[in-house]
Each structure stands twice: as C-alpha cells, then as structure tokens.
N, C-alpha and C. Protein backbone atom coordinates (compact mmCIF):
# COMPACT_ATOMS: atom_id res chain seq x y z
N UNK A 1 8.45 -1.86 4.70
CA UNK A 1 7.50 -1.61 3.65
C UNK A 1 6.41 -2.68 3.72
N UNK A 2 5.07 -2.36 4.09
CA UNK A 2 3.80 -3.14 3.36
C UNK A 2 3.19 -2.90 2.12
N UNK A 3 3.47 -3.75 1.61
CA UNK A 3 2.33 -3.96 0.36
C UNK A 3 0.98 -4.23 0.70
N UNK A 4 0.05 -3.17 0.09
CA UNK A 4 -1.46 -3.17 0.29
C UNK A 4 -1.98 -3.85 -1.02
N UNK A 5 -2.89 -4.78 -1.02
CA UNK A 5 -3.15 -5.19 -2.37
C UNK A 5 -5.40 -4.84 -2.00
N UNK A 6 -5.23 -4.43 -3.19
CA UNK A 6 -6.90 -3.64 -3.26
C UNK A 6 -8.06 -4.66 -4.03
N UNK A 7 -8.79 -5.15 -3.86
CA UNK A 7 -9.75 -6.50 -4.96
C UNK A 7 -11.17 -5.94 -4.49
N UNK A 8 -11.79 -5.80 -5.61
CA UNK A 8 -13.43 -5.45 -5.89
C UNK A 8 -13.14 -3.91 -6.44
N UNK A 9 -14.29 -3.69 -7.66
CA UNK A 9 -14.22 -2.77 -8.11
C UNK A 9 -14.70 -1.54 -7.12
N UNK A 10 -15.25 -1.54 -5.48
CA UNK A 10 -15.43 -0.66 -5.04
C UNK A 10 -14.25 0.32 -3.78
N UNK A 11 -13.61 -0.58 -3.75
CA UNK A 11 -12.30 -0.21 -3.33
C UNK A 11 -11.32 0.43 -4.56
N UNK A 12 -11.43 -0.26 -5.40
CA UNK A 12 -10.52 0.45 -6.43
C UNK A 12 -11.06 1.85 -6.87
N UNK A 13 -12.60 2.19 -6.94
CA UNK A 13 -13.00 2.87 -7.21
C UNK A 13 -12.81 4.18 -5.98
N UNK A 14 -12.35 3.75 -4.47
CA UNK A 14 -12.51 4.68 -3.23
C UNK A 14 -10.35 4.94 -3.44
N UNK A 15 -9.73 3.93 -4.10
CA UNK A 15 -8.15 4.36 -3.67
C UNK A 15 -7.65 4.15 -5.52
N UNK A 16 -6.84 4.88 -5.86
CA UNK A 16 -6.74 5.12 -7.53
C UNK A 16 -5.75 3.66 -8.28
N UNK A 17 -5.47 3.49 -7.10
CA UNK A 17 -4.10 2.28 -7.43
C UNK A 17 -4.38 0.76 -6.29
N UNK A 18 -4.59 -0.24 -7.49
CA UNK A 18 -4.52 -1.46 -7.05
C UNK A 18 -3.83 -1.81 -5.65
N UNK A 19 -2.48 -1.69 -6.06
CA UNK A 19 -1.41 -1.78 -5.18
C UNK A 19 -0.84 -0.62 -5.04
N UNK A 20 -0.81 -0.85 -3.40
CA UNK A 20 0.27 0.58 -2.72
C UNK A 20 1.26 -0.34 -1.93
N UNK A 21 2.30 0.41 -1.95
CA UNK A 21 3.46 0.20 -1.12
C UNK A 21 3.63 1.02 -0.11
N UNK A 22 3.13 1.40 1.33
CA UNK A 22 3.61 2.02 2.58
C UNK A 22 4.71 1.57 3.59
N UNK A 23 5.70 2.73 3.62
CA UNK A 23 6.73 2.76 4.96
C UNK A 23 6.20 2.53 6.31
N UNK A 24 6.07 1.45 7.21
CA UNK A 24 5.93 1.27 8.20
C UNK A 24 7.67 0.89 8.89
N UNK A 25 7.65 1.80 10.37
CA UNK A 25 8.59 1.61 11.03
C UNK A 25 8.51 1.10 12.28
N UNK A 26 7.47 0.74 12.29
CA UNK A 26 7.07 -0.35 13.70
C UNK A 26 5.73 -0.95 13.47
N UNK A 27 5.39 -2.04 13.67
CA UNK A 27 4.66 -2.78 13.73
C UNK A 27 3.07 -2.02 14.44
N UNK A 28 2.01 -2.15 13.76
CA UNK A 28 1.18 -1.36 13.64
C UNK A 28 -0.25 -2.16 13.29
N UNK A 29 -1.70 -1.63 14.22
CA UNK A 29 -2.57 -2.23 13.60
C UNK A 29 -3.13 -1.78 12.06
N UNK A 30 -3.96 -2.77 11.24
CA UNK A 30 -4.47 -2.38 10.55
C UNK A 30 -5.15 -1.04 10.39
N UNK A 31 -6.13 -0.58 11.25
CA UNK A 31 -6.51 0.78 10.99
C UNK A 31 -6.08 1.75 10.85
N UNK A 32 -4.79 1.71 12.11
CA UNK A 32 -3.76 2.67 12.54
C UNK A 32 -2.42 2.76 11.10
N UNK A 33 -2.26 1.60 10.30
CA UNK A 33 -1.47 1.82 9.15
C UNK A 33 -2.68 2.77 8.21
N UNK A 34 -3.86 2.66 7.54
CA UNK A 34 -4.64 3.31 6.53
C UNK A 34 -4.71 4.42 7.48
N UNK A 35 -5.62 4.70 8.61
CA UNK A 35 -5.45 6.18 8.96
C UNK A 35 -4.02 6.88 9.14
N UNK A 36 -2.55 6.28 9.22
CA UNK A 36 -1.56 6.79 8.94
C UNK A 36 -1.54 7.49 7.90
N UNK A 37 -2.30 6.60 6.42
CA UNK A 37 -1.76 6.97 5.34
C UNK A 37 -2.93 7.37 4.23
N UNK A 38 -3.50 8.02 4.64
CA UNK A 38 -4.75 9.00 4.24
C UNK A 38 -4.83 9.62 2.63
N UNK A 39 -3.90 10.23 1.91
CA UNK A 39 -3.21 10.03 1.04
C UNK A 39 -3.24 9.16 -0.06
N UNK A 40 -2.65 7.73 0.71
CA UNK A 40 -2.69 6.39 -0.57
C UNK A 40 -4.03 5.60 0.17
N UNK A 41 -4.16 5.59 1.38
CA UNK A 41 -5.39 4.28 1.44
C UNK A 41 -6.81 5.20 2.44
N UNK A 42 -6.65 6.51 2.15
CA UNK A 42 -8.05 7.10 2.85
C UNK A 42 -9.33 6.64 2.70
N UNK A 43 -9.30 6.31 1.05
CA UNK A 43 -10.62 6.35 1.02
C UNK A 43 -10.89 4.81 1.45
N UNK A 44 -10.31 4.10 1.63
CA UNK A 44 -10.72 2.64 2.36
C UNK A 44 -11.01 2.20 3.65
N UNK A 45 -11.09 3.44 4.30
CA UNK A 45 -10.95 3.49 5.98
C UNK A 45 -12.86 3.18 5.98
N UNK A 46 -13.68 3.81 5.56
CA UNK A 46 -14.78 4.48 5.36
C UNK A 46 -15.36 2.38 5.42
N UNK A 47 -14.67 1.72 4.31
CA UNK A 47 -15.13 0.79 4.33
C UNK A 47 -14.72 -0.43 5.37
N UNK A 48 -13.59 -0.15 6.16
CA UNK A 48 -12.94 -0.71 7.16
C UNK A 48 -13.97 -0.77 8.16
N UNK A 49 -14.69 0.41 8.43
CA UNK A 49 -14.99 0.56 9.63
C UNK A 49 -16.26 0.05 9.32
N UNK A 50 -17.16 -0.01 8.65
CA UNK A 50 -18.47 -0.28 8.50
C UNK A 50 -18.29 -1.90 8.06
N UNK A 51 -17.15 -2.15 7.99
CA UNK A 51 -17.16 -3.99 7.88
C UNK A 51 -17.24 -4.35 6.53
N UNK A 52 -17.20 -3.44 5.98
CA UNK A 52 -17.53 -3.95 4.47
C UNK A 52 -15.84 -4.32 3.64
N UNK A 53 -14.75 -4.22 4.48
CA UNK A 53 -13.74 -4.37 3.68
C UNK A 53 -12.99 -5.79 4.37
N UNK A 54 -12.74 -7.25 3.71
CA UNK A 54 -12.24 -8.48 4.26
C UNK A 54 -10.68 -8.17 4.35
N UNK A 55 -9.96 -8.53 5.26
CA UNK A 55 -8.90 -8.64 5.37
C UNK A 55 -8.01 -9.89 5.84
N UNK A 56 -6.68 -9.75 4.74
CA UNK A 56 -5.73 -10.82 4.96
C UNK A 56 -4.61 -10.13 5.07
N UNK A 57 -3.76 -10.88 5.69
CA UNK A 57 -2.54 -10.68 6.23
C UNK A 57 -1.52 -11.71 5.75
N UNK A 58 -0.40 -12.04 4.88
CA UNK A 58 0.27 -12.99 4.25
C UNK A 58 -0.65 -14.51 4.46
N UNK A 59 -1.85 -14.42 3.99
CA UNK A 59 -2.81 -15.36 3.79
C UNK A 59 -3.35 -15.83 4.90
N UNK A 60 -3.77 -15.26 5.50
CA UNK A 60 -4.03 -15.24 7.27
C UNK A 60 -5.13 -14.29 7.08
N UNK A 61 -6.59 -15.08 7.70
CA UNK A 61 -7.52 -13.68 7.78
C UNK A 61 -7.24 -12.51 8.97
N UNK A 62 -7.64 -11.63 8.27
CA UNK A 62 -7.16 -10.89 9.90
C UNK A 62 -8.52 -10.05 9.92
N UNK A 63 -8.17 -8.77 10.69
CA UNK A 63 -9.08 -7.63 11.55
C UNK A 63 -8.41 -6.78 11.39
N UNK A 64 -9.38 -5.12 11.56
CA UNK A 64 -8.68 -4.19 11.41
C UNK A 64 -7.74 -3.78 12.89
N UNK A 65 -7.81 -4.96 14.16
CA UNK A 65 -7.32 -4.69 15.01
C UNK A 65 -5.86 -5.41 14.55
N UNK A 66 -5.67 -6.48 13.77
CA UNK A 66 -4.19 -7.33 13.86
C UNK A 66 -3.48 -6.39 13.08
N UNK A 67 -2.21 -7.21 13.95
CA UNK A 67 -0.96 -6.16 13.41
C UNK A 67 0.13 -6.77 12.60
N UNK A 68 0.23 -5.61 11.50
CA UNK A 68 0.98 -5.70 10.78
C UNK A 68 2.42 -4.88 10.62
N UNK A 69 3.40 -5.76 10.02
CA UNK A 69 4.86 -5.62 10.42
C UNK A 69 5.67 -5.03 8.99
N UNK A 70 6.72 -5.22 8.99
CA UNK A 70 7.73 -4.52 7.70
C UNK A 70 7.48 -6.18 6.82
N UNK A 71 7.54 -5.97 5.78
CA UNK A 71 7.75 -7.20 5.02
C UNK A 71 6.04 -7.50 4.63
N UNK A 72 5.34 -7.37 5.32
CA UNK A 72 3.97 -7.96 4.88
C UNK A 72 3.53 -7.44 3.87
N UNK A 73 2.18 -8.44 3.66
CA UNK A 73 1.49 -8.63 2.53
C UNK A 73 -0.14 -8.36 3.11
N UNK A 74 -0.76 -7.26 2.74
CA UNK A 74 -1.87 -7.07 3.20
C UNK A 74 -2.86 -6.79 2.15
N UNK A 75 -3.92 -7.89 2.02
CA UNK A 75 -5.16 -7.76 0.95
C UNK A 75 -6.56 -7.12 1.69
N UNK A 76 -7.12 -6.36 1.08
CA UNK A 76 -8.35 -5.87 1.27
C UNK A 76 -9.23 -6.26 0.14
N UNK A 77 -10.06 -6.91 0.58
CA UNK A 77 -11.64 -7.45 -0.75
C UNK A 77 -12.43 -6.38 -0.05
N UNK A 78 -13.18 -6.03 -1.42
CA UNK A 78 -14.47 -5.65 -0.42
C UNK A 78 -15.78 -6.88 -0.43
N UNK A 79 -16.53 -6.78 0.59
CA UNK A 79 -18.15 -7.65 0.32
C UNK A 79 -18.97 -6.50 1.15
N UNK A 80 -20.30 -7.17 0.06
CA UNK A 80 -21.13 -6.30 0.14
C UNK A 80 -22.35 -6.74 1.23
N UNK A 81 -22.43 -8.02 1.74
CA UNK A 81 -23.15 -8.14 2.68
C UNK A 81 -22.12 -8.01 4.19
N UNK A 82 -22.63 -7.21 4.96
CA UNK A 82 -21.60 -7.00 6.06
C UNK A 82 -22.02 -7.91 7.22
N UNK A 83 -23.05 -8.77 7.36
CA UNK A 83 -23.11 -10.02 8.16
C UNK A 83 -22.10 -11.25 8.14
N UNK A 84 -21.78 -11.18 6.67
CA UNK A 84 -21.02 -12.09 6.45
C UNK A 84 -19.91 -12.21 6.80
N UNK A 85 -19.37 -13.84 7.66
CA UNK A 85 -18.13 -14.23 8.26
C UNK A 85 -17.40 -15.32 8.16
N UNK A 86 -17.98 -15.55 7.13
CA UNK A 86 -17.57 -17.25 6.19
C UNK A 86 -18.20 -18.24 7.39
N UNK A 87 -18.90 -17.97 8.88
CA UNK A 87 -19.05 -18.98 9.52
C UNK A 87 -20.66 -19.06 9.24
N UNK A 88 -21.55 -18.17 9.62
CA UNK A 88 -22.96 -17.48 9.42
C UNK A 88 -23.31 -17.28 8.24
N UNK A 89 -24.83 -17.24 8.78
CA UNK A 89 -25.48 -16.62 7.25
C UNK A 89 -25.16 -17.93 5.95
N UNK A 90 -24.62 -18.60 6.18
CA UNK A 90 -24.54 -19.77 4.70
C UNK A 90 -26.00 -20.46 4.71
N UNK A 91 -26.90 -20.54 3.95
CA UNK A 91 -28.10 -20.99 3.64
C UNK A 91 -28.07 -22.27 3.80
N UNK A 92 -29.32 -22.90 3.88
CA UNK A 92 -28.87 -24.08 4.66
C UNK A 92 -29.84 -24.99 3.65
C-alpha cells in the first residue's frame, strides 16, 4: 500500500480526496503508479506531466521517473511556476 498525500487547492480540486491509499504489488515509477490508478489519482497525471506537480517520496524529493515501493509515503504539491527547481530562478 502507498499513501498519496495531495497539498494545494489545485490538485485537490483535479482528485476529490486529500489522501488516497493505492495497492501496489511491485515497485513502480511514479507516473506508472497514477496512470495505474486513473480512478483515485487521474486527474493529477495532467499536472505531472506539464511539471506543475512537486514530488516527495518519504521526504526525499523525487520525479515522476523514481520509484516507489509498498510502505511509502508519496506527497504531491502543486506550483504554479513550472521553471521552478528550488536551484534557479531565485531572484537575486
């Protein structure tokens, strides 16, 4: 089981529930778990792919390429500037 945890009102607004709980039975990338599960996390794919959705992994930034296992903890924020990489773009 992963726990998906959802933060910004525009994700909550694309999936109905904060938190989802999905059955994973093998270790799996990020994209490949939400396009699994179309259903509870469809409408967040949309923002996956266009970069607009941050991801962590049991407090670990990740990508929609890292993989996630049984037991994890997976957060999605959304941001709204999609340049942004906590390294760039900070005003100087």
């Amino acid at each position: 089981m992963v726990t998906v945890l959802l933060f910004g009102q525009t994700l909550r607004d694309a999936v109905p529930e904060s938190e989802v709980e999905v059955s994973l039975h093998e270790p799996m990338t990020v994209k490949k778990l939400i396009e699994s599960n179309p259903e509870q996390l469809g409408g967040v794919l949309r923002y996956l792919v266009s970069r607009e959705a941050l991801i962590t992994i049991n407090k670990k930034v990740g990508s929609e390429d890292s993989l996630v296992k049984d037991g994890d903890l997976l957060k999605l924020s959304f941001q709204s500037h999609t340049t942004y990489d906590g390294t760039r773009d900070i005003p100087t």
